[in-house]
PDB file of N, CA and C in Angstrom:
ATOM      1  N   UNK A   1      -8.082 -51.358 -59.057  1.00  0.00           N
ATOM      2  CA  UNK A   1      -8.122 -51.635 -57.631  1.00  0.00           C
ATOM      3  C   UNK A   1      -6.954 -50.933 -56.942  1.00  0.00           C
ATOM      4  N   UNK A   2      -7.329 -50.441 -55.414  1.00  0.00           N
ATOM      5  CA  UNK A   2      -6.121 -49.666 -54.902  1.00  0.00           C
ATOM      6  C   UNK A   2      -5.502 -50.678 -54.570  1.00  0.00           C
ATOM      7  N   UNK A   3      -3.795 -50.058 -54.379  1.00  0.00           N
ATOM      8  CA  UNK A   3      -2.897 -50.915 -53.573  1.00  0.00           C
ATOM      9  C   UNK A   3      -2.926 -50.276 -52.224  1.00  0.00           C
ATOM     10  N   UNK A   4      -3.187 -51.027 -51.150  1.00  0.00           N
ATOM     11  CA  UNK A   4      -3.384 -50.934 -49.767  1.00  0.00           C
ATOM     12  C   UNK A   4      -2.354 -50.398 -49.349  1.00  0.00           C
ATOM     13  N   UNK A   5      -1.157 -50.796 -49.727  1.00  0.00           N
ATOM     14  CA  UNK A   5       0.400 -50.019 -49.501  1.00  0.00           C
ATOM     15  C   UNK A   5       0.656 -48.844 -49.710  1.00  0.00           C
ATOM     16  N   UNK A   6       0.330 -48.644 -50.612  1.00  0.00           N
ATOM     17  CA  UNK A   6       0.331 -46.707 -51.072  1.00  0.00           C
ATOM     18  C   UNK A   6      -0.607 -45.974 -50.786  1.00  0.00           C
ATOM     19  N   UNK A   7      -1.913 -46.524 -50.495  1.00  0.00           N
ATOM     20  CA  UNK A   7      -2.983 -45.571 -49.847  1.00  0.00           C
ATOM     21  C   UNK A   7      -2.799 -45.465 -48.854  1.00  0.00           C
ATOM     22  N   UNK A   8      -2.953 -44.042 -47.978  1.00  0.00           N
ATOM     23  CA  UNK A   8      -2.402 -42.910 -47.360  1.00  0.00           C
ATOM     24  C   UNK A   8      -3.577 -43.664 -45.998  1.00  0.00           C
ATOM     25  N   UNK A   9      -4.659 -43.588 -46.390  1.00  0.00           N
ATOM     26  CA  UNK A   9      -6.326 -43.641 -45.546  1.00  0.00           C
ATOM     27  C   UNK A   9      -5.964 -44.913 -44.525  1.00  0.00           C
ATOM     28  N   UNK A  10      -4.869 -46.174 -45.244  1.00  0.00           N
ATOM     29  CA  UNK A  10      -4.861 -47.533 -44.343  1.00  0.00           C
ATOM     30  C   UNK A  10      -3.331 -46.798 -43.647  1.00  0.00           C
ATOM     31  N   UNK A  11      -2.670 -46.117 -43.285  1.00  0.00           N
ATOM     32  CA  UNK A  11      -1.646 -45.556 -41.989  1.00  0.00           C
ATOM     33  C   UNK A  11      -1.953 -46.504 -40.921  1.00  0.00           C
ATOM     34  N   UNK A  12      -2.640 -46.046 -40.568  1.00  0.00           N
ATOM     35  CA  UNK A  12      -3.544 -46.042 -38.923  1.00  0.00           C
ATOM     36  C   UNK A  12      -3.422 -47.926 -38.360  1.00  0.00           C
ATOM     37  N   UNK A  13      -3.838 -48.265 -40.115  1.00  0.00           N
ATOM     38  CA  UNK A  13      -4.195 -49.742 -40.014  1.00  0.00           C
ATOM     39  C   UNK A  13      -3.010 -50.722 -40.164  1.00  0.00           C
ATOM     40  N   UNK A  14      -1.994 -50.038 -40.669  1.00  0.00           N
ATOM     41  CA  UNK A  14      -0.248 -50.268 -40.643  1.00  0.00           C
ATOM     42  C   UNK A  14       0.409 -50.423 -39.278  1.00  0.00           C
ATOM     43  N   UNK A  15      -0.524 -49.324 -39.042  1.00  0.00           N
ATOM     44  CA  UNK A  15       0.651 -48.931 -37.807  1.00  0.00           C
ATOM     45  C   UNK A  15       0.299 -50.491 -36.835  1.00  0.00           C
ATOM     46  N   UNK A  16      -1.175 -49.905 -36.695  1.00  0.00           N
ATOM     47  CA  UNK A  16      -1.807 -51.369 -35.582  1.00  0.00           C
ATOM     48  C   UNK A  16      -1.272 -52.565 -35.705  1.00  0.00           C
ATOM     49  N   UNK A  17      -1.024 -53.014 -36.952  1.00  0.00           N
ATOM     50  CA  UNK A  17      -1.025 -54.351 -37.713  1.00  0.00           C
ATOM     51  C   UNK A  17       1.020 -54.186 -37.025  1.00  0.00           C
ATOM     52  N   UNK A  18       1.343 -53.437 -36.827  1.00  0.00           N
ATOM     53  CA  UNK A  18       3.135 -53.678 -36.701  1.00  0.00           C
ATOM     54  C   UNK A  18       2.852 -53.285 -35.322  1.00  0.00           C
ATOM     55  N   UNK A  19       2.131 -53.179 -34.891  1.00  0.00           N
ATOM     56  CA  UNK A  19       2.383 -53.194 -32.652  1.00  0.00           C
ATOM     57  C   UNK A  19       1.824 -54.973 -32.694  1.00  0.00           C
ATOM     58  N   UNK A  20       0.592 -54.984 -33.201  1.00  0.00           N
ATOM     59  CA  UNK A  20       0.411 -56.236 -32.972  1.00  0.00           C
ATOM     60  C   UNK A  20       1.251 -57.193 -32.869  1.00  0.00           C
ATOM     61  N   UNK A  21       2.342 -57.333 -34.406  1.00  0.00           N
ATOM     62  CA  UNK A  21       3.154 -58.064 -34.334  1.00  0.00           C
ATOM     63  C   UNK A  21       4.253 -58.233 -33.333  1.00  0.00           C
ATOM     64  N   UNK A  22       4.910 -57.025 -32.637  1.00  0.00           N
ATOM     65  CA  UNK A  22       6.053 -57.000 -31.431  1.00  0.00           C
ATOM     66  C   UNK A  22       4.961 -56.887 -30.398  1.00  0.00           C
ATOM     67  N   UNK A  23       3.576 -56.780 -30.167  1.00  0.00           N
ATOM     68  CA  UNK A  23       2.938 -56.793 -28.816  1.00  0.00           C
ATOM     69  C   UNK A  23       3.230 -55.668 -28.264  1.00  0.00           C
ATOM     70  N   UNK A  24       4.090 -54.495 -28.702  1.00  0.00           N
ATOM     71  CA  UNK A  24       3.764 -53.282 -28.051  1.00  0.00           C
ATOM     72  C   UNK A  24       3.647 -52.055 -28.962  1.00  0.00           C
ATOM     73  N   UNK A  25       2.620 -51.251 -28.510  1.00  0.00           N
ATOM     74  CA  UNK A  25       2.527 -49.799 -29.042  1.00  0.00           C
ATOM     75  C   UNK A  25       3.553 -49.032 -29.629  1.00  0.00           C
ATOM     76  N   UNK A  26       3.883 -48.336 -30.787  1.00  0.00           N
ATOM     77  CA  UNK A  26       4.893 -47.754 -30.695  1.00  0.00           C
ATOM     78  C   UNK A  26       4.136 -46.290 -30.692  1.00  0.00           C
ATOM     79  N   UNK A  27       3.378 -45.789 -30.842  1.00  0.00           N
ATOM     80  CA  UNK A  27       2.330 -44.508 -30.714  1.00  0.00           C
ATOM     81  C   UNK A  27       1.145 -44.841 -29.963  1.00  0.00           C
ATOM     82  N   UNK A  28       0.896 -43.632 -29.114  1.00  0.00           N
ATOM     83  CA  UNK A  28      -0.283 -44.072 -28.411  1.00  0.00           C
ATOM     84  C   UNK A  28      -1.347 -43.059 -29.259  1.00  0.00           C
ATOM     85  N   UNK A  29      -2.059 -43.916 -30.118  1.00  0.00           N
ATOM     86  CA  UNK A  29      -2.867 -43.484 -31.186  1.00  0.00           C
ATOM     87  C   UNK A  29      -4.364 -43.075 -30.440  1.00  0.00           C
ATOM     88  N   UNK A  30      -4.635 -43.830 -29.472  1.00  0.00           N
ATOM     89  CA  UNK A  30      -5.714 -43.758 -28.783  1.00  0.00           C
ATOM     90  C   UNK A  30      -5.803 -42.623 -27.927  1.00  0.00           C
ATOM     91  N   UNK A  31      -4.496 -41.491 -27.525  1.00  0.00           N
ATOM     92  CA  UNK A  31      -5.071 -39.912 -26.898  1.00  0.00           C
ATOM     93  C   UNK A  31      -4.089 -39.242 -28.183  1.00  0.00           C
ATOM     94  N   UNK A  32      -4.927 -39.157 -29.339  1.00  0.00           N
ATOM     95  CA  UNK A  32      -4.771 -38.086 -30.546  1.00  0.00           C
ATOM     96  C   UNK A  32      -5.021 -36.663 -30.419  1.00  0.00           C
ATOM     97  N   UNK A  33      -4.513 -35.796 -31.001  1.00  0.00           N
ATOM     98  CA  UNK A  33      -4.607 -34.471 -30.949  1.00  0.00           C
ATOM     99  C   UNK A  33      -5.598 -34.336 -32.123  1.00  0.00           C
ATOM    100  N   UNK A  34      -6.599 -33.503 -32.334  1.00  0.00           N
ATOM    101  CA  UNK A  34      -7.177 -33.541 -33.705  1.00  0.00           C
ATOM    102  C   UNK A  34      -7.008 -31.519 -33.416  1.00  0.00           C
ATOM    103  N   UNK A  35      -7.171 -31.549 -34.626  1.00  0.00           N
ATOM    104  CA  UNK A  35      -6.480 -29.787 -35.341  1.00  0.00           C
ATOM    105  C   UNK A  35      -8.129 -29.579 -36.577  1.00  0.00           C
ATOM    106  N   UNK A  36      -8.712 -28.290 -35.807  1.00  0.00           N
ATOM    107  CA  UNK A  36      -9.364 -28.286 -37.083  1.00  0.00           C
ATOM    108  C   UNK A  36      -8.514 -27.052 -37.867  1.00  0.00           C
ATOM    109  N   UNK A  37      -9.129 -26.800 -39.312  1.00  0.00           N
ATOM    110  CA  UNK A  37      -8.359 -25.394 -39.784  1.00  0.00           C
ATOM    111  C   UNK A  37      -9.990 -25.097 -40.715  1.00  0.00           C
ATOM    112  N   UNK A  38      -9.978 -23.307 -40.735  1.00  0.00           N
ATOM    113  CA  UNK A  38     -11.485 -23.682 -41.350  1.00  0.00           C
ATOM    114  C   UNK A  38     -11.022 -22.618 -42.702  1.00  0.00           C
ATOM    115  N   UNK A  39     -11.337 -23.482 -43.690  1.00  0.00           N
ATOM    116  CA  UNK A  39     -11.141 -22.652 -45.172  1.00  0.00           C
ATOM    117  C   UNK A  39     -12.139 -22.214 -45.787  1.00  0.00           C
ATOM    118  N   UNK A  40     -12.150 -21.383 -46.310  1.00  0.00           N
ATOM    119  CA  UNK A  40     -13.054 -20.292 -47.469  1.00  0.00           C
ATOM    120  C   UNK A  40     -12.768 -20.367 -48.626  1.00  0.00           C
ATOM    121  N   UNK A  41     -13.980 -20.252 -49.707  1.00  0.00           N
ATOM    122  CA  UNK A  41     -13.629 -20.388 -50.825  1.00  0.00           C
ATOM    123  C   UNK A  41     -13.277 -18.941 -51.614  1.00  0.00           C
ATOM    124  N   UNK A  42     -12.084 -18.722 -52.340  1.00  0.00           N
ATOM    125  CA  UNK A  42     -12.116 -17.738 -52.657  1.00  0.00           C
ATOM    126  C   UNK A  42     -11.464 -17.967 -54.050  1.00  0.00           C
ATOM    127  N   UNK A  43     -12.290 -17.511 -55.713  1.00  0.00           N
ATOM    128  CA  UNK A  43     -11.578 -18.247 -56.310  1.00  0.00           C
ATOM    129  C   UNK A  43      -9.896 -17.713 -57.118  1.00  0.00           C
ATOM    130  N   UNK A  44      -9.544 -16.564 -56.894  1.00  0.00           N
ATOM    131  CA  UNK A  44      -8.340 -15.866 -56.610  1.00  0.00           C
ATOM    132  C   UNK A  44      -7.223 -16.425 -56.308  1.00  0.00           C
ATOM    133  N   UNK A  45      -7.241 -17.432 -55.469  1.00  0.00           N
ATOM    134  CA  UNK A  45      -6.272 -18.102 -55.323  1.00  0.00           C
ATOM    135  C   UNK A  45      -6.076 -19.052 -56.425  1.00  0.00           C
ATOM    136  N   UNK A  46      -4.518 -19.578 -56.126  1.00  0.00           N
ATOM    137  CA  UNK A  46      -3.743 -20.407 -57.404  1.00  0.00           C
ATOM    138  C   UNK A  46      -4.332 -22.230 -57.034  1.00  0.00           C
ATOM    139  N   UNK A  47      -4.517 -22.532 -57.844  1.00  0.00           N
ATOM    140  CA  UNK A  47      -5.177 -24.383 -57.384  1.00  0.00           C
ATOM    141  C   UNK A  47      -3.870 -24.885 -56.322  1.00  0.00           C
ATOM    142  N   UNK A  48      -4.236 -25.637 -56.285  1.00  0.00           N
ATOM    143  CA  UNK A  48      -3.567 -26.252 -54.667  1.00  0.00           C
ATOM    144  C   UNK A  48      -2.685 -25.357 -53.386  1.00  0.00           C
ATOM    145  N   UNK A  49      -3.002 -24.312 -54.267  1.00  0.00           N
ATOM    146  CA  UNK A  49      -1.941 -22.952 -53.151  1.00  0.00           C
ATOM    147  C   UNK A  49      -3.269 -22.650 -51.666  1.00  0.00           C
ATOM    148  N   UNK A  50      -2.955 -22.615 -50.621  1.00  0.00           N
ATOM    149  CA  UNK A  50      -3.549 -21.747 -49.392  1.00  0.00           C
ATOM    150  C   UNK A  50      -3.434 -20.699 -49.510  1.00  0.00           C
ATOM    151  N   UNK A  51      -3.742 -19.819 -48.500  1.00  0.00           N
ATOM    152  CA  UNK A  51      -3.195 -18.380 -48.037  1.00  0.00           C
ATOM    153  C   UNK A  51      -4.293 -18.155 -46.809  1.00  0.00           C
ATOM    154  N   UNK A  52      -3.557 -17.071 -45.921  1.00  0.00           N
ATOM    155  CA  UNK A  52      -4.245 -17.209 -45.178  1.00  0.00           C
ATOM    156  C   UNK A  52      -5.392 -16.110 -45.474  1.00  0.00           C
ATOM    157  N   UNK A  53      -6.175 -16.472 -44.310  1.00  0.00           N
ATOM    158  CA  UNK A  53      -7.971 -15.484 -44.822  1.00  0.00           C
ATOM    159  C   UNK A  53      -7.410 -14.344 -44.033  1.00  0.00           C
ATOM    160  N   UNK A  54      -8.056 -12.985 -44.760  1.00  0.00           N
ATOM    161  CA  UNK A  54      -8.040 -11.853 -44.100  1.00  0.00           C
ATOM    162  C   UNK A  54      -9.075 -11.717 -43.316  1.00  0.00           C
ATOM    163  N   UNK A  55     -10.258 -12.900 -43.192  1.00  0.00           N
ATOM    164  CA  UNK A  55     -11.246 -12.198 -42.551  1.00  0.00           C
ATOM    165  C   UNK A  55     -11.360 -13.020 -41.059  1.00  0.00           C
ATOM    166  N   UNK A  56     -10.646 -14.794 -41.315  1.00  0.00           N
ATOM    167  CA  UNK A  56     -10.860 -15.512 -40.023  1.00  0.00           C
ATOM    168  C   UNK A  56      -9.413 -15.558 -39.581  1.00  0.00           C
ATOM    169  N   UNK A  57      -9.256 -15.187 -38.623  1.00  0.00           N
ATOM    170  CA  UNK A  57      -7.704 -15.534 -37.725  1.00  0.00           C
ATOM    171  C   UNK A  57      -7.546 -16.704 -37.652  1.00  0.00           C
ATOM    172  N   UNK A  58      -6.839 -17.134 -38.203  1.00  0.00           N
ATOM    173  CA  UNK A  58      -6.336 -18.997 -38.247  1.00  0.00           C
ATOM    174  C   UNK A  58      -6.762 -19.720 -39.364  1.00  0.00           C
ATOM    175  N   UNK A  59      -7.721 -18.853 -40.168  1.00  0.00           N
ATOM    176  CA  UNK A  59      -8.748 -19.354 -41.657  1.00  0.00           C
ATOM    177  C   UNK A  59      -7.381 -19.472 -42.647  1.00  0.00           C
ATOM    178  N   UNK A  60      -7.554 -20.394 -43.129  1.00  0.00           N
ATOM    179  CA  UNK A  60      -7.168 -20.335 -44.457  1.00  0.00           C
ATOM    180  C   UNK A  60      -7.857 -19.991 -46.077  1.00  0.00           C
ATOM    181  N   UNK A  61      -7.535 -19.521 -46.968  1.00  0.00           N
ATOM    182  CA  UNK A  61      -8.804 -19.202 -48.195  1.00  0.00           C
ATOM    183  C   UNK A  61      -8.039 -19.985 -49.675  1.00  0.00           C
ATOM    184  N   UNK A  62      -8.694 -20.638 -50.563  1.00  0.00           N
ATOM    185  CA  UNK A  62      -8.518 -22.173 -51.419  1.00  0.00           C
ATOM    186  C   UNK A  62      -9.184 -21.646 -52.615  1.00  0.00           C
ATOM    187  N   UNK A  63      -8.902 -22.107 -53.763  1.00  0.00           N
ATOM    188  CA  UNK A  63     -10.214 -21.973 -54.502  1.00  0.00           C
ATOM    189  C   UNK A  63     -11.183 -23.206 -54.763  1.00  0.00           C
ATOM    190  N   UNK A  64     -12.377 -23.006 -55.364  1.00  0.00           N
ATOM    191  CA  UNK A  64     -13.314 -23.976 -55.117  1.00  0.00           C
ATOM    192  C   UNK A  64     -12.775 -25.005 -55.759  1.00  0.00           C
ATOM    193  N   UNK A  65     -11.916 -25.753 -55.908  1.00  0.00           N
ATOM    194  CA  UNK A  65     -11.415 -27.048 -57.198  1.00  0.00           C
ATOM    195  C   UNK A  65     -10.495 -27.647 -55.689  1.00  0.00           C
ATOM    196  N   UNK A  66      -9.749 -26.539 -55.064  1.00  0.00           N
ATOM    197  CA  UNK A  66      -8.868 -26.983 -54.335  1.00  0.00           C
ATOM    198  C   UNK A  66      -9.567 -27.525 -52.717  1.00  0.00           C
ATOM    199  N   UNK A  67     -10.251 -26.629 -52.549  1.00  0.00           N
ATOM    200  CA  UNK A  67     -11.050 -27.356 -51.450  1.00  0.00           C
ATOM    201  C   UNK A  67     -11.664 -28.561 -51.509  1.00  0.00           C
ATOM    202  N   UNK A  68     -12.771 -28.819 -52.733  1.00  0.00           N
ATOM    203  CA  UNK A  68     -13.036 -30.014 -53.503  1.00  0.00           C
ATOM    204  C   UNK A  68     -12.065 -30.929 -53.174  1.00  0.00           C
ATOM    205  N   UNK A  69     -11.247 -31.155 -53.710  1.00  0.00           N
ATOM    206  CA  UNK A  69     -10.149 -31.848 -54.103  1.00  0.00           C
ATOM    207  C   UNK A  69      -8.890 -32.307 -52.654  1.00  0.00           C
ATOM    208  N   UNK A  70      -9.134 -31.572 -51.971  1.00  0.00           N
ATOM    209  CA  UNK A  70      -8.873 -32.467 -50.448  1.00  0.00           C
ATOM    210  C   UNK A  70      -9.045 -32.779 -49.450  1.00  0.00           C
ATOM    211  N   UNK A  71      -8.160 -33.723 -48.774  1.00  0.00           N
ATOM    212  CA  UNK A  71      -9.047 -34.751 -47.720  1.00  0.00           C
ATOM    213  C   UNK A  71      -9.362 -33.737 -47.048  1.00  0.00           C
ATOM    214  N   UNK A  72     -10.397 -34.541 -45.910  1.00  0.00           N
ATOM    215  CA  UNK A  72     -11.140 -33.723 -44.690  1.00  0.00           C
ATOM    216  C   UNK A  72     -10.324 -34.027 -43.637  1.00  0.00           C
ATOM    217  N   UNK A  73      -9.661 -35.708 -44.124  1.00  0.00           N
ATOM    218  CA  UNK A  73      -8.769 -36.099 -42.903  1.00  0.00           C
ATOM    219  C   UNK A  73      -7.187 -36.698 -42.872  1.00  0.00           C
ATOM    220  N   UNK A  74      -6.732 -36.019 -42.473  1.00  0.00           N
ATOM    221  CA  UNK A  74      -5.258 -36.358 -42.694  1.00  0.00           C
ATOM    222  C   UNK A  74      -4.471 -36.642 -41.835  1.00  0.00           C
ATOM    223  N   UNK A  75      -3.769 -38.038 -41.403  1.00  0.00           N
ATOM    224  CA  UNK A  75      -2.882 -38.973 -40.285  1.00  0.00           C
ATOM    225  C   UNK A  75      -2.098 -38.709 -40.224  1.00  0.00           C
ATOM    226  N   UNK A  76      -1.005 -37.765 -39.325  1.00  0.00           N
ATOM    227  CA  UNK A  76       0.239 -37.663 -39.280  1.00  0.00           C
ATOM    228  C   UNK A  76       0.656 -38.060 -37.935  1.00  0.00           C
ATOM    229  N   UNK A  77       1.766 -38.744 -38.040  1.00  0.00           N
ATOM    230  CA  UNK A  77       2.898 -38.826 -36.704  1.00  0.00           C
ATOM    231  C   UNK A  77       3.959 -38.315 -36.445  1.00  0.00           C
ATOM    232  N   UNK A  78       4.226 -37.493 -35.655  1.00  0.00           N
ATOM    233  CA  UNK A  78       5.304 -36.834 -35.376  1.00  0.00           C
ATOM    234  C   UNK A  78       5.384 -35.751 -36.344  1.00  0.00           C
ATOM    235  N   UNK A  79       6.441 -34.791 -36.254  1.00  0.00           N
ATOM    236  CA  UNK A  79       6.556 -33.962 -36.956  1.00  0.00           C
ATOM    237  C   UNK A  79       7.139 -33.567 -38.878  1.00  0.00           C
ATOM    238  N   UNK A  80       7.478 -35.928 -39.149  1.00  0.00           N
ATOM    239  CA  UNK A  80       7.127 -35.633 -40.366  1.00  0.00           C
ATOM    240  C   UNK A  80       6.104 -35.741 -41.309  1.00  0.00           C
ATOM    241  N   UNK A  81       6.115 -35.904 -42.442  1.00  0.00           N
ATOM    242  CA  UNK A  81       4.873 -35.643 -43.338  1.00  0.00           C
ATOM    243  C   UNK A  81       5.097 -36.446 -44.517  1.00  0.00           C
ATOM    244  N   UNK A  82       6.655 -37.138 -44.541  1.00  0.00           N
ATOM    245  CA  UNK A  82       7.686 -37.784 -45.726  1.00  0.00           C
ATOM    246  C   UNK A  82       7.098 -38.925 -45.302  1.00  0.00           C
ATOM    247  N   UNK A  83       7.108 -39.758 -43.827  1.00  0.00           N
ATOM    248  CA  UNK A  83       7.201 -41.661 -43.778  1.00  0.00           C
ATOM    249  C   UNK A  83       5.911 -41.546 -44.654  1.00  0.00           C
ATOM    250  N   UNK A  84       4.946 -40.453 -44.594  1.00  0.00           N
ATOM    251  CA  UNK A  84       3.262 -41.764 -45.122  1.00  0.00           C
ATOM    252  C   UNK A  84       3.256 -40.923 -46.405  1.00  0.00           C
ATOM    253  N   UNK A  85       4.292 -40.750 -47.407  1.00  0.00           N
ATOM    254  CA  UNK A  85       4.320 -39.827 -48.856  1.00  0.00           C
ATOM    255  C   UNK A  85       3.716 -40.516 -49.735  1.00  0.00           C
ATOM    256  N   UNK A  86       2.834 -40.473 -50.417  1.00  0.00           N
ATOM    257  CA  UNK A  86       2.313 -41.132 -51.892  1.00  0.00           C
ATOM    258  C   UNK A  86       2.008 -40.414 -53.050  1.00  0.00           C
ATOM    259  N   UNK A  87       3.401 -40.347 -53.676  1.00  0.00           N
ATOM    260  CA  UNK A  87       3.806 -39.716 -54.730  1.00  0.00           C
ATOM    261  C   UNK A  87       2.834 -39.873 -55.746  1.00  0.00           C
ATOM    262  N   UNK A  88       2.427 -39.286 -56.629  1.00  0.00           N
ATOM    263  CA  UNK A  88       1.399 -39.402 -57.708  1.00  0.00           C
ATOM    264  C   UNK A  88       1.548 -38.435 -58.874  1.00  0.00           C
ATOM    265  N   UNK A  89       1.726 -38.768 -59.421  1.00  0.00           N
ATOM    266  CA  UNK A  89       1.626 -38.573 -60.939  1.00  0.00           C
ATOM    267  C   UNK A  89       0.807 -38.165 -62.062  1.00  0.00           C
ATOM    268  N   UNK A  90      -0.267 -36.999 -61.849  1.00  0.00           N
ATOM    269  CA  UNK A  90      -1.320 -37.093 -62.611  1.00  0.00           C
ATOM    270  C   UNK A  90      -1.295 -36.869 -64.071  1.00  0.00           C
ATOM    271  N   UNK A  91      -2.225 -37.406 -64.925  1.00  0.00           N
ATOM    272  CA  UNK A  91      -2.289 -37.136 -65.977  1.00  0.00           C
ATOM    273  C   UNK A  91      -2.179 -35.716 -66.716  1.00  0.00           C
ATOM    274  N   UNK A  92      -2.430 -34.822 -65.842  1.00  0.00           N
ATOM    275  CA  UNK A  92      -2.698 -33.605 -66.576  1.00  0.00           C
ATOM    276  C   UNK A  92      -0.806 -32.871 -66.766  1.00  0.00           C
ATOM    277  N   UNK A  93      -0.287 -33.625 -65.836  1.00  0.00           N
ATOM    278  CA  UNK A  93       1.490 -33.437 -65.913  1.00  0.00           C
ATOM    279  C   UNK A  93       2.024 -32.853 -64.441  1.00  0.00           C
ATOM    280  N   UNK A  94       0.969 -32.376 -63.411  1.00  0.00           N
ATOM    281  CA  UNK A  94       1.289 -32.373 -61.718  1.00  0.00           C
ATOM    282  C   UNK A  94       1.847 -33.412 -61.167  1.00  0.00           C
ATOM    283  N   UNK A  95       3.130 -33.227 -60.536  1.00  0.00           N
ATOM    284  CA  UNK A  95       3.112 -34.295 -59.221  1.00  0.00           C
ATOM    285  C   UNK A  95       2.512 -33.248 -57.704  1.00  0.00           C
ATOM    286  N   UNK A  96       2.031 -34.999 -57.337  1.00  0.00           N
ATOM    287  CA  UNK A  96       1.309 -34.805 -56.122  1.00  0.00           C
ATOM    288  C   UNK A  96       1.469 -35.610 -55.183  1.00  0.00           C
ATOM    289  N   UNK A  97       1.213 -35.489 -53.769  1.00  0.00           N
ATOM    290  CA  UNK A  97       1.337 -36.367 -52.847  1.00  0.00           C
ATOM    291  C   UNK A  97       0.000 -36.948 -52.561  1.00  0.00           C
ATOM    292  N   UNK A  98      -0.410 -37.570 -52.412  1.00  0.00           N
ATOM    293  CA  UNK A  98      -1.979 -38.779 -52.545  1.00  0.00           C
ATOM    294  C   UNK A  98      -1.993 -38.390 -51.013  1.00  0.00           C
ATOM    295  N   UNK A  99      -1.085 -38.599 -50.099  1.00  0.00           N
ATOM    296  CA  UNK A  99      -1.749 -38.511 -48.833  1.00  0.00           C
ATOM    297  C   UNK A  99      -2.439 -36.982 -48.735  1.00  0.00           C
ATOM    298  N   UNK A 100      -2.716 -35.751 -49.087  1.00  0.00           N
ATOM    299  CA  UNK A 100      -3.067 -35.124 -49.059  1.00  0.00           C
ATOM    300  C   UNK A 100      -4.254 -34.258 -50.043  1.00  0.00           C
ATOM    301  N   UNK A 101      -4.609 -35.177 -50.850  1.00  0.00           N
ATOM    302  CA  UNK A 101      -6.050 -34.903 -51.784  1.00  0.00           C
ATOM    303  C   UNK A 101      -6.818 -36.296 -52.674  1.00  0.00           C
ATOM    304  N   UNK A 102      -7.605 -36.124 -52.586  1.00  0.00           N
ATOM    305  CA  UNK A 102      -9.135 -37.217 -53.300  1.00  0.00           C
ATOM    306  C   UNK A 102      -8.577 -36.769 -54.840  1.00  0.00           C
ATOM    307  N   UNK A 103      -8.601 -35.815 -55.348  1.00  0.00           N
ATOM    308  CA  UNK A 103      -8.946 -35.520 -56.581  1.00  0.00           C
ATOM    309  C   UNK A 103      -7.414 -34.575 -56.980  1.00  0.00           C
ATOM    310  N   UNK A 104      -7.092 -34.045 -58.112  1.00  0.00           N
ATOM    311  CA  UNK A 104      -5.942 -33.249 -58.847  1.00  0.00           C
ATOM    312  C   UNK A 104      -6.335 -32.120 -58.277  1.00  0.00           C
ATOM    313  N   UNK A 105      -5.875 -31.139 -57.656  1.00  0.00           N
ATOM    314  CA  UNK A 105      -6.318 -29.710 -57.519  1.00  0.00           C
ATOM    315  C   UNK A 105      -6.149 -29.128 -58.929  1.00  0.00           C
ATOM    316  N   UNK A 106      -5.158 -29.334 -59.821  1.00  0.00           N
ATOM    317  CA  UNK A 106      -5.247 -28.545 -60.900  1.00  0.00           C
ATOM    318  C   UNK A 106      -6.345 -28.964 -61.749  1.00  0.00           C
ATOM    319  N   UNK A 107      -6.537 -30.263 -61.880  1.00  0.00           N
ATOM    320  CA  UNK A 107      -7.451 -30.589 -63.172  1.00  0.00           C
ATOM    321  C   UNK A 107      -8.741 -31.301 -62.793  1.00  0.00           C
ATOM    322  N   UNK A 108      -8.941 -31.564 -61.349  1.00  0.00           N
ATOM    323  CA  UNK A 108      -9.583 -32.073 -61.083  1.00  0.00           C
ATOM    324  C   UNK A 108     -10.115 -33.813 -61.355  1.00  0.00           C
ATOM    325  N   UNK A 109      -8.949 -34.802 -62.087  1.00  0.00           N
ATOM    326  CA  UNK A 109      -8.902 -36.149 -61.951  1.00  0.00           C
ATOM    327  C   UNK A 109      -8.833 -36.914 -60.727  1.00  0.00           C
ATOM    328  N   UNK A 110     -10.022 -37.785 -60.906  1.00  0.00           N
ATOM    329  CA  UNK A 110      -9.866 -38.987 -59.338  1.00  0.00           C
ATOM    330  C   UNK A 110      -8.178 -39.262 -59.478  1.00  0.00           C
ATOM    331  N   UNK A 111      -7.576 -39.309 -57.907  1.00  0.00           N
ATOM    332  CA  UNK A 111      -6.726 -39.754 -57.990  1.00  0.00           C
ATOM    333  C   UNK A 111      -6.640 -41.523 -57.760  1.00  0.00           C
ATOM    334  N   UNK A 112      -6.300 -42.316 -58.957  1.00  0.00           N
ATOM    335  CA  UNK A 112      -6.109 -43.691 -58.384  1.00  0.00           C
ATOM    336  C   UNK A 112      -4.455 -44.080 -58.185  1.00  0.00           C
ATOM    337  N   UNK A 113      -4.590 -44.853 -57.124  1.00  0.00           N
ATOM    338  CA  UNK A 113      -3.335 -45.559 -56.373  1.00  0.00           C
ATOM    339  C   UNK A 113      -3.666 -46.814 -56.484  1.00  0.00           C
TER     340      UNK A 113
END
């Protein structure tokens, strides 16, 4: 079973749950910026590495394990990326941050938290 604390996906539901308690907002979550980025599979690249695409301006290119393997959606506030970190440990001998993939880019294991 996950722990609700370390999964990355309940943020949103943290955050709410701590305005509730002082009765005021500390982010106004409700006018969000959303960012798409559009990736290609190319399998050349190194597992969890990007790069950018030579063919789309703003594309990024993944290989197919690494695209697989992360979220579609990812919660950030402000300009860090450290408060919502969920360090992980996979079996295959990678560390990883959970807020940023479903599965191992290298080996492809569910990640559980």
């Amino acid at each position: 079973m996950k722990n609700p604390s370390q999964d990355p996906n309940h943020a949103r539901e943290i955050i709410r749950e701590i305005e509730n308690m002082v009765g005021q907002a500390n982010f106004d979550l409700d006018h969000r910026e959303d960012f798409r980025v559009q990736i290609r599979v190319d399998e050349n690249v190194e597992p969890a590495m990007f790069r950018p695409d030579p063919l789309i301006p703003g594309g990024h290119i993944a290989n197919s394990l690494t695209v697989r393997a992360m979220r579609l959606d990812i919660f950030v506030l402000g300009d860090s990326l450290e408060d919502l970190a969920a360090p992980y440990a996979c079996a295959c001998g990678q560390d990883l941050d959970a807020q940023f993939w479903k599965l191992c880019p290298y080996c492809g294991r569910d990640i559980k938290l």
